[in-house]
Protein backbone atom coordinates (compact mmCIF):
# COMPACT_ATOMS: atom_id res chain seq x y z
CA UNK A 1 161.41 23.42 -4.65
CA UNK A 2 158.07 22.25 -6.30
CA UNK A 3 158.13 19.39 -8.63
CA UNK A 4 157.51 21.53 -11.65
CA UNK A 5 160.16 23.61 -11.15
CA UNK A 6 162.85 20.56 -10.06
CA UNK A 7 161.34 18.90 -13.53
CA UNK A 8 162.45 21.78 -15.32
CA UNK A 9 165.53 22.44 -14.09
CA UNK A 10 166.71 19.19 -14.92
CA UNK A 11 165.46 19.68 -18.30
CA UNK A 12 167.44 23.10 -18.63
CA UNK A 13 170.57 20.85 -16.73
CA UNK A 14 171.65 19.22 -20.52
CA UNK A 15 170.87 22.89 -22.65
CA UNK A 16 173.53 24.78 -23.48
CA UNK A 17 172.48 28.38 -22.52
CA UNK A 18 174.78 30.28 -24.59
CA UNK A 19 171.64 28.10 -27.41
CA UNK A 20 169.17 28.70 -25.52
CA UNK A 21 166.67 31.81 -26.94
CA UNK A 22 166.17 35.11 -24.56
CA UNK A 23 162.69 33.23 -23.38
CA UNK A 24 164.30 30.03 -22.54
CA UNK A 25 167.13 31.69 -20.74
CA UNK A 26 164.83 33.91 -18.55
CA UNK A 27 162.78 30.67 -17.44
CA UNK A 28 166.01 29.07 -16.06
CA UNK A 29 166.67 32.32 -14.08
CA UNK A 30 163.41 31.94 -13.09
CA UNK A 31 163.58 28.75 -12.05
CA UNK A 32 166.92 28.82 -10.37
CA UNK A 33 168.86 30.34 -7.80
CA UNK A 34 172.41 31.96 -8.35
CA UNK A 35 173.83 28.60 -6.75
CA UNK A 36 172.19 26.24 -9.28
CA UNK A 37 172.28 28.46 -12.26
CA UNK A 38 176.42 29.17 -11.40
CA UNK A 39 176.95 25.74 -10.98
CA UNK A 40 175.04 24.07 -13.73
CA UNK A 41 176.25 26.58 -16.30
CA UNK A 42 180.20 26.92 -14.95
CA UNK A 43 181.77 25.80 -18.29
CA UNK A 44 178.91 27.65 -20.02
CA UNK A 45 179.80 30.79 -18.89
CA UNK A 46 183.42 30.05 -19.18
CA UNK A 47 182.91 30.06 -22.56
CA UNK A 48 180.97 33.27 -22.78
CA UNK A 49 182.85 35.27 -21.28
CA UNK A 50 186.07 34.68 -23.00
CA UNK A 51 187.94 36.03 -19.80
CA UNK A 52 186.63 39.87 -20.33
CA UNK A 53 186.63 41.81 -17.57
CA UNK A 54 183.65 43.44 -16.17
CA UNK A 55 183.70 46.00 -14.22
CA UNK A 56 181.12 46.78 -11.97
CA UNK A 57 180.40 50.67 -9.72
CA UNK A 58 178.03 49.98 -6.83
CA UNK A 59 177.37 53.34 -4.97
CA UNK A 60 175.46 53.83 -2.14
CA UNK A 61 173.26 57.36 -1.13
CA UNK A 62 170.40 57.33 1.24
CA UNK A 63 169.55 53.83 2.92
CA UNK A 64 170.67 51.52 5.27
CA UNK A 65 173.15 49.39 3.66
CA UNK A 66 170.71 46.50 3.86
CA UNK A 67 170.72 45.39 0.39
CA UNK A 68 174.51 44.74 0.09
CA UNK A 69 174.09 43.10 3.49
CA UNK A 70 171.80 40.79 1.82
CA UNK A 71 173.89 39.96 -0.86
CA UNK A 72 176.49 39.76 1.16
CA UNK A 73 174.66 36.83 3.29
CA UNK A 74 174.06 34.72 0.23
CA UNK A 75 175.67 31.87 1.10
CA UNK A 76 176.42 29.43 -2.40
CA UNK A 77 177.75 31.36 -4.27
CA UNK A 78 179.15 33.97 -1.91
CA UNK A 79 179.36 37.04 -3.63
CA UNK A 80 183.44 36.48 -4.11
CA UNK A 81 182.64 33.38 -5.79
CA UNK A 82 179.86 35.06 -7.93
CA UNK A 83 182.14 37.37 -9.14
CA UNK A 84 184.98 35.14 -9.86
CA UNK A 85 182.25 33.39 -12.11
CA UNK A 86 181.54 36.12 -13.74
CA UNK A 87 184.76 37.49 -14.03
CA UNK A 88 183.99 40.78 -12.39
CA UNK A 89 186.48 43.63 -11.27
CA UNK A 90 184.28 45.43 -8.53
CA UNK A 91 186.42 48.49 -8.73
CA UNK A 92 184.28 50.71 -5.76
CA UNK A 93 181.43 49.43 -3.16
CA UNK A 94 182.05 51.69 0.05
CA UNK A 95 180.45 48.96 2.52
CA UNK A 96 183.55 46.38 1.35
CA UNK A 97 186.73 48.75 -0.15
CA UNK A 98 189.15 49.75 1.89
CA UNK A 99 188.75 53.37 3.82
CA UNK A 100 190.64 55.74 1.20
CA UNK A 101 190.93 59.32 1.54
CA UNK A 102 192.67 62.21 0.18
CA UNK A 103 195.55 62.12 2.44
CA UNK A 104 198.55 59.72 3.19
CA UNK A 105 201.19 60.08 5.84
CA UNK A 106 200.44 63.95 5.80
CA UNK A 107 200.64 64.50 2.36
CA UNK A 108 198.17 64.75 -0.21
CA UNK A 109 197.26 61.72 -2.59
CA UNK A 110 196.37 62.30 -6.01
CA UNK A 111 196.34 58.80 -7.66
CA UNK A 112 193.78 56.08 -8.44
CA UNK A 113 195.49 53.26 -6.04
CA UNK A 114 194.78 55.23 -2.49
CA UNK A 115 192.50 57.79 -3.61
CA UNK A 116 188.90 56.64 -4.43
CA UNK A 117 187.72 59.84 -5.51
CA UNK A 118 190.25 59.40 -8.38
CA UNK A 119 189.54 56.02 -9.15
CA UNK A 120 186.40 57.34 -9.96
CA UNK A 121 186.93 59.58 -11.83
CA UNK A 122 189.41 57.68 -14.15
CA UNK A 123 186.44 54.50 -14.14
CA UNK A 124 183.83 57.62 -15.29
CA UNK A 125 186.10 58.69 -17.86
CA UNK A 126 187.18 54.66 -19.09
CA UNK A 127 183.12 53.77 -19.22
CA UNK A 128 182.02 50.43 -20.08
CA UNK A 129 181.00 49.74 -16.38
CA UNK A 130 178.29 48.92 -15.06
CA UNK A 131 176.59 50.88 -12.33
CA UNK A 132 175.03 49.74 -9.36
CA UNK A 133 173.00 52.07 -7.31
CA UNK A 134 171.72 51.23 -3.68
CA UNK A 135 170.05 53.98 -1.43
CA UNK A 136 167.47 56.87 -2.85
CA UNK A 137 169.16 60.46 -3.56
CA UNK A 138 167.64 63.51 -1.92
CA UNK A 139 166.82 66.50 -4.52
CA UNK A 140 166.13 68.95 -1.44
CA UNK A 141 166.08 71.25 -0.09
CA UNK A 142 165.24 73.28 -3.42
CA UNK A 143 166.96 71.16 -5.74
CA UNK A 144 170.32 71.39 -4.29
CA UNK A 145 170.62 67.44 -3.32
CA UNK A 146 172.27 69.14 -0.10
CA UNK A 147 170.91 66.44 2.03
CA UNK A 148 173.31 64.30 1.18
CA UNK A 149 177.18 64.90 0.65
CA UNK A 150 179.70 62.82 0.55
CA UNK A 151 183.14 64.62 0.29
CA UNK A 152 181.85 67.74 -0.51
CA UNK A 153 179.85 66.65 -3.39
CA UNK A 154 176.11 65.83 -3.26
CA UNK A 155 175.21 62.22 -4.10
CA UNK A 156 172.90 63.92 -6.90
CA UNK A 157 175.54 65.21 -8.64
CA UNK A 158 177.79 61.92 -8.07
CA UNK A 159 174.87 59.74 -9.76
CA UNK A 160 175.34 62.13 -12.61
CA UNK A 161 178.98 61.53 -13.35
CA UNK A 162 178.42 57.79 -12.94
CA UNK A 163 175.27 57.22 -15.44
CA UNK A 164 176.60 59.05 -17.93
CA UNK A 165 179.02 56.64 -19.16
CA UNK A 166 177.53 53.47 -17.60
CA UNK A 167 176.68 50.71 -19.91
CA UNK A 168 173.67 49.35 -17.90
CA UNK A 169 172.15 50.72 -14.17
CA UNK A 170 170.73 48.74 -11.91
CA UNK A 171 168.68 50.56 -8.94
CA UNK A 172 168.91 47.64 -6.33
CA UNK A 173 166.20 47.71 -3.13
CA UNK A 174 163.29 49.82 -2.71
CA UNK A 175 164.87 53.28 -1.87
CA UNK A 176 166.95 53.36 -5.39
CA UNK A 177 164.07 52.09 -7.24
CA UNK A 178 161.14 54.20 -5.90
CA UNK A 179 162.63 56.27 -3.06
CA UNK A 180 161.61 53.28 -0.24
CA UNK A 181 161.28 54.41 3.38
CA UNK A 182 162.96 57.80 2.55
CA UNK A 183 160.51 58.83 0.59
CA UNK A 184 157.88 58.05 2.82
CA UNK A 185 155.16 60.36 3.63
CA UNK A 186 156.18 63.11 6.28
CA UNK A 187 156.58 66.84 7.61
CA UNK A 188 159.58 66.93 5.82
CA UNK A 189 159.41 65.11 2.80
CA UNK A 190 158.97 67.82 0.18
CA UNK A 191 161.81 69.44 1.74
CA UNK A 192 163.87 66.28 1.90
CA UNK A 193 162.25 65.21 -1.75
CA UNK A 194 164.05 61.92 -2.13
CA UNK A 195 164.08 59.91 -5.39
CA UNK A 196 164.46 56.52 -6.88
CA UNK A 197 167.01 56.58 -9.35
CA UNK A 198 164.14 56.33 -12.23
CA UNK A 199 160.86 56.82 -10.70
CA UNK A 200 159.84 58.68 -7.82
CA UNK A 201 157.67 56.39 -6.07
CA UNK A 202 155.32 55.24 -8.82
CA UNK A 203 156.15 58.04 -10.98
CA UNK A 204 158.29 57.95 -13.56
CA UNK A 205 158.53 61.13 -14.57
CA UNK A 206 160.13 62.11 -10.72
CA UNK A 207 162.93 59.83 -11.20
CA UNK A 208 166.42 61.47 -10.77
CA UNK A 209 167.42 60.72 -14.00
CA UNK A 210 164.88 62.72 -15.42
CA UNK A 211 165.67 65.47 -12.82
CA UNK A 212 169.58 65.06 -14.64
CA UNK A 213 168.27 65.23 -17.87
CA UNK A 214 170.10 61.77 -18.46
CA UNK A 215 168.36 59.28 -20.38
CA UNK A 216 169.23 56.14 -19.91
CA UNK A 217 167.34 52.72 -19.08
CA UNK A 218 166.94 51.03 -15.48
CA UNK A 219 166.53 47.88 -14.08
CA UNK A 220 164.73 47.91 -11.19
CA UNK A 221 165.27 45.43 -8.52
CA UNK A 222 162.97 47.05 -5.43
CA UNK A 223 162.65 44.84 -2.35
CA UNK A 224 163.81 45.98 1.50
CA UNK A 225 166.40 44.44 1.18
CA UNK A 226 166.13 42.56 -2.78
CA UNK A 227 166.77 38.93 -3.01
CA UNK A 228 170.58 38.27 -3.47
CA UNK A 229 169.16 36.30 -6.08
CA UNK A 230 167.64 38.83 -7.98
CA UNK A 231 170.76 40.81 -7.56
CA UNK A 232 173.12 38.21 -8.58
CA UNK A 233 171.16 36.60 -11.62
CA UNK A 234 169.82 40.16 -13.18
CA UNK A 235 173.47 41.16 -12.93
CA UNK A 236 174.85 37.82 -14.18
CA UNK A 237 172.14 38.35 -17.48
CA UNK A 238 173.58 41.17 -18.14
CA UNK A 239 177.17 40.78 -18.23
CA UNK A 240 176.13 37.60 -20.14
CA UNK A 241 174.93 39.28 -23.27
CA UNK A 242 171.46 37.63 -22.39
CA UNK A 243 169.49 40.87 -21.86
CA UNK A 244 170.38 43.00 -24.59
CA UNK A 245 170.30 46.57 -22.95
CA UNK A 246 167.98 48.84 -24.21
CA UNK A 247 166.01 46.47 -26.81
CA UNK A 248 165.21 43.63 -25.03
CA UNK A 249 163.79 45.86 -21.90
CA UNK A 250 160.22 46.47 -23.25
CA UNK A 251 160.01 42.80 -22.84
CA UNK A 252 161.81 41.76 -19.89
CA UNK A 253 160.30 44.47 -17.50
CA UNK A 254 157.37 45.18 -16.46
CA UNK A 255 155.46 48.79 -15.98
CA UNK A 256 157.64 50.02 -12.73
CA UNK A 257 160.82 48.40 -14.33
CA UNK A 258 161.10 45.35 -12.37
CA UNK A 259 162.32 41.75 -14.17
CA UNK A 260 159.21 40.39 -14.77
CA UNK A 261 160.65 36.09 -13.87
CA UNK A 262 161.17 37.70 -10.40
CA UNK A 263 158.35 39.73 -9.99
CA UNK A 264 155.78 38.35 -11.98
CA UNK A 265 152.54 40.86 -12.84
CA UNK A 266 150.49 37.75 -12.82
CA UNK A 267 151.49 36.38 -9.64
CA UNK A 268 151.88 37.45 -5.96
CA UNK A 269 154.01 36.55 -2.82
CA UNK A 270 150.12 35.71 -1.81
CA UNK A 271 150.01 32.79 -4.27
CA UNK A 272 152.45 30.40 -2.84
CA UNK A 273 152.47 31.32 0.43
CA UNK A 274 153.34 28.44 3.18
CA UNK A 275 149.80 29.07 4.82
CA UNK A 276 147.89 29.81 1.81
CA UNK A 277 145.63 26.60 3.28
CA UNK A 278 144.46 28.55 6.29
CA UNK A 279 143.46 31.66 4.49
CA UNK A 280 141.58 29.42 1.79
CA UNK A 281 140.23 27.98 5.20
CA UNK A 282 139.09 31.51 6.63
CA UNK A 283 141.67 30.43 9.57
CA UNK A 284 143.25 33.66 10.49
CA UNK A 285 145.32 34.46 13.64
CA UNK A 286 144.69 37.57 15.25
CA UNK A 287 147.69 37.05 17.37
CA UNK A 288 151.69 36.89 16.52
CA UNK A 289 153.04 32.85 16.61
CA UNK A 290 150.04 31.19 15.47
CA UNK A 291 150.13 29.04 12.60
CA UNK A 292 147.32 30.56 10.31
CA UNK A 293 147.07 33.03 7.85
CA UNK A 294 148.59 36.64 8.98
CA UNK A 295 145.69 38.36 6.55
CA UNK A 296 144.14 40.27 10.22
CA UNK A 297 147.79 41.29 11.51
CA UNK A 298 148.81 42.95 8.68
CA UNK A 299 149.87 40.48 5.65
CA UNK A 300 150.01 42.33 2.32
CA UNK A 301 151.06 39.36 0.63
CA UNK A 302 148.10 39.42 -2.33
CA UNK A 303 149.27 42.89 -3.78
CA UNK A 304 153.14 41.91 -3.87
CA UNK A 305 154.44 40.53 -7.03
CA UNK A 306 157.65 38.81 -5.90
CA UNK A 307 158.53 34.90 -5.92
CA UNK A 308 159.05 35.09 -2.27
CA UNK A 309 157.19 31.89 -2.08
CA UNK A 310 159.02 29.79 -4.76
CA UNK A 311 162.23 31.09 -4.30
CA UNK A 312 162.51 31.64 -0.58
CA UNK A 313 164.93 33.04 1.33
CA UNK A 314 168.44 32.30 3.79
CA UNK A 315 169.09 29.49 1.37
CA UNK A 316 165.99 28.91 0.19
CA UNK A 317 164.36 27.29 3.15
CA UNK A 318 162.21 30.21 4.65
CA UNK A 319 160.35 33.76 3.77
CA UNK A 320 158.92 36.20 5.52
CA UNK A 321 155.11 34.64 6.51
CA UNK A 322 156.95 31.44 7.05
CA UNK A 323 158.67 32.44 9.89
CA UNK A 324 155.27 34.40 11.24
CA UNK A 325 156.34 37.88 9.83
CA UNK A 326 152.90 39.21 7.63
CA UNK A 327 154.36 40.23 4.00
CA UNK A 328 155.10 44.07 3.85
CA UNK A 329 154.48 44.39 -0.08
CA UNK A 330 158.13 45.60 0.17
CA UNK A 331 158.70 45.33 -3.50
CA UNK A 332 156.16 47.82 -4.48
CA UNK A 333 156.67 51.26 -5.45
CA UNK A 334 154.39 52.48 -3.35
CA UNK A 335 156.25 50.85 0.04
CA UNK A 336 155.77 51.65 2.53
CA UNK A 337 152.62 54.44 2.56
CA UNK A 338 150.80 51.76 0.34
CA UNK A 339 151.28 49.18 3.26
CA UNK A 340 150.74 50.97 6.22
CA UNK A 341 149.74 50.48 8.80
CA UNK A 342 152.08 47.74 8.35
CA UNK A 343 150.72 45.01 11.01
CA UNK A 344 147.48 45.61 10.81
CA UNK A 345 144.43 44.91 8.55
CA UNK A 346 143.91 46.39 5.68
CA UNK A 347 140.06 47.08 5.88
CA UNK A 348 137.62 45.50 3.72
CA UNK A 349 140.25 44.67 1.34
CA UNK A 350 139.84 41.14 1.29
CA UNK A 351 137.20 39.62 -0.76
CA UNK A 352 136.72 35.29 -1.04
CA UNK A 353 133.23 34.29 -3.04
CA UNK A 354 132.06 38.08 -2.32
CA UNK A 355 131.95 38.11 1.20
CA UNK A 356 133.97 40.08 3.59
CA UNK A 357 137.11 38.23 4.65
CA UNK A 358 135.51 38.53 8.63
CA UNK A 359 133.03 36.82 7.60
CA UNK A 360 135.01 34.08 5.65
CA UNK A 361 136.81 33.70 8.85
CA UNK A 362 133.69 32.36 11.07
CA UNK A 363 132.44 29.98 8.14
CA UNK A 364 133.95 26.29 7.35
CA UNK A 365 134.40 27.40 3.47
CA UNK A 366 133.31 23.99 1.41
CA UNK A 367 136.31 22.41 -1.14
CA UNK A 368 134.38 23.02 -3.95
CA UNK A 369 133.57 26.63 -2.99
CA UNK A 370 137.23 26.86 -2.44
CA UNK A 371 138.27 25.80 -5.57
CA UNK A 372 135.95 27.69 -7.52
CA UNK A 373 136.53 31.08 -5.31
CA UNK A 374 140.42 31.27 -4.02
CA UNK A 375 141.48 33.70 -7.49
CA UNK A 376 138.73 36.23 -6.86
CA UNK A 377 141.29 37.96 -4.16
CA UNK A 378 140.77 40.95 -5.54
CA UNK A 379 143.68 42.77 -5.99
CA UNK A 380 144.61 45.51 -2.92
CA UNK A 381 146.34 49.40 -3.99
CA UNK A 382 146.30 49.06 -7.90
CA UNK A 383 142.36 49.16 -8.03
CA UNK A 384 142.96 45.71 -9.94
């Protein structure tokens, strides 16, 4: 943790946060990890809540189960003890409930305790949940969402029945925000046609919802998988009464609907990456285990916004480029066709004082050059 940050969290340490303005509040997310935030706040939240119940829908359509694995490796808080915090009643996550089905001993089951299909339905009907969607949903072939059915029902018309009456929806990882590796391009992706649950890669207008005709607002939290982090502290915001769903959204997220303290417009993973030195340096490996800059096998760290490099991950002691894997820009909507090939150069993409990064690479780069050239990186797959 930088000293800035450390400074600041020890300044947030004696605020009481249920004071503290939406700004403030968002800067201490920012700054801290679920662990630190949980634990500084305990009594705090205590307070807030006033022992209501939240209850919390986390479905799961096309994808790899990666994201709840993530959040599921967060270590301080665990994600029992985050929801004990909070006071949340996860009522369904397939990955972690119990296998329930329709029939019992031979006979059929028609009530919310062994049938899950039930205790849906009664939670749709109840509302005031909050609905967490992981995994894109298929619209193909033709619209039918037939690519994908779980109990005889399509996991397009399931996300209908839950948004309706959901209070706030979060699309966590890449394929629920933007469609993600699904939606990547292929022989069979029109036919396939998956969907984030609000955009459709960077569309907006593609999104599922708007395929539903359901209007309702999204949080975004892309990433393959997302931060537990991000998870854990958008979800803890909201059920806080801190973001103020729809009004304070405008605000809080930026153009693709991402939290803007996690994945800062003005910022990239590029920033404050561990070997930011060597590519400042022009020392690039062109082989896997060196200790340089991974810019020539692949690194797409300066087009993702994401505070990879302050926030780190496995308990905040390592990231992706750290440990000698090149940044896949895996919070973008357009991941993965806007990063591939994924380990290897992106072709005269990389600009330092105007002059090819190649070139950069063969030439000791003076301080003073350095200082007055390492922010003209210009910006890779946005035309920035």
């Amino acid at each position: 943790m930088s000293t800035g940050i450390k400074n600041l969290v020890r300044t947030l340490d004696s605020v009481d946060f249920l004071k503290m303005d939406r700004r403030t509040f968002m800067k201490a997310l920012g700054a801290m990890g679920a662990a630190t935030f949980l634990g500084t706040y305990k009594s705090d939240i205590v307070s807030a809540l006033d022992f209501a119940e939240t209850k919390l829908v986390w479905l799961h359509g096309s994808e790899c189960t990666g994201c709840s694995e993530s959040v599921l490796n967060a270590g301080n808080p665990d994600l029992v003890q985050a929801l004990q915090k909070l006071n949340v009643n996860l009522v369904f996550h397939e990955t972690i409930c119990a296998q329930q089905g329709i029939w019992n001993d031979g006979k059929l089951v028609n009530n919310a305790e062994l049938n899950s299909e039930v205790l849906l339905e009664d939670t749709y009907k109840q509302g005031g949940y909050i609905l967490v969607v992981e995994g894109s949903i298929p619209n193909g072939p033709d619209g039918s969402g037939r690519y994908l059915v779980i109990g005889n029902k399509t996991f397009k018309e399931s996300l209908a029945e839950a948004a309706k009456n959901a209070v706030a929806i979060v699309a966590v990882g890449a394929c629920a925000a933007y469609g993600g590796i699904t939606s990547a391009d292929s022989e069979v992706a029109k036919d396939t046609d998956y969907r984030g649950v609000a955009f459709a890669k960077e569309d907006p207008t593609k999104g599922m919802l708007k395929e539903l005709g359901i209007d309702k607002p999204v949080i975004n939290i892309p990433g393959c998988p997302a931060h537990p982090d991000w998870v854990l502290l958008t979800l803890g915001a909201v059920i806080l009464g801190k973001i103020k769903i729809p009004n304070d959204l405008d605000t809080l997220l930026d153009n693709y609907g991402r939290p803007k303290v996690f994945y800062p417009p003005d910022h990239t993973v590029h920033d404050n990456c561990p070997r930011r030195g060597y590519y400042d340096r022009g020392e690039l490996d062109e082989e896997v285990g060196g200790p340089g800059c991974l810019w020539k096998l692949g690194c797409k760290a300066p087009y993702a916004h994401a505070d990879c490099g302050i926030r780190r991950w496995n308990g905040s002691v390592s990231m992706c480029t750290q440990a000698g894997g090149p940044c896949i820009a895996c919070v973008e909507p357009n991941f993965p066709d806007g990063s591939r090939p994924l380990y290897v150069e992106a072709e005269d993409k990389g600009v330092l004082l105007g002059a090819n990064i190649d070139t950069v690479s063969k030439v000791a780069v003076g301080a003073a050059a350095v200082a007055a050239g390492v922010h003209a990186v210009r910006r890779m797959g946005k035309g920035e």
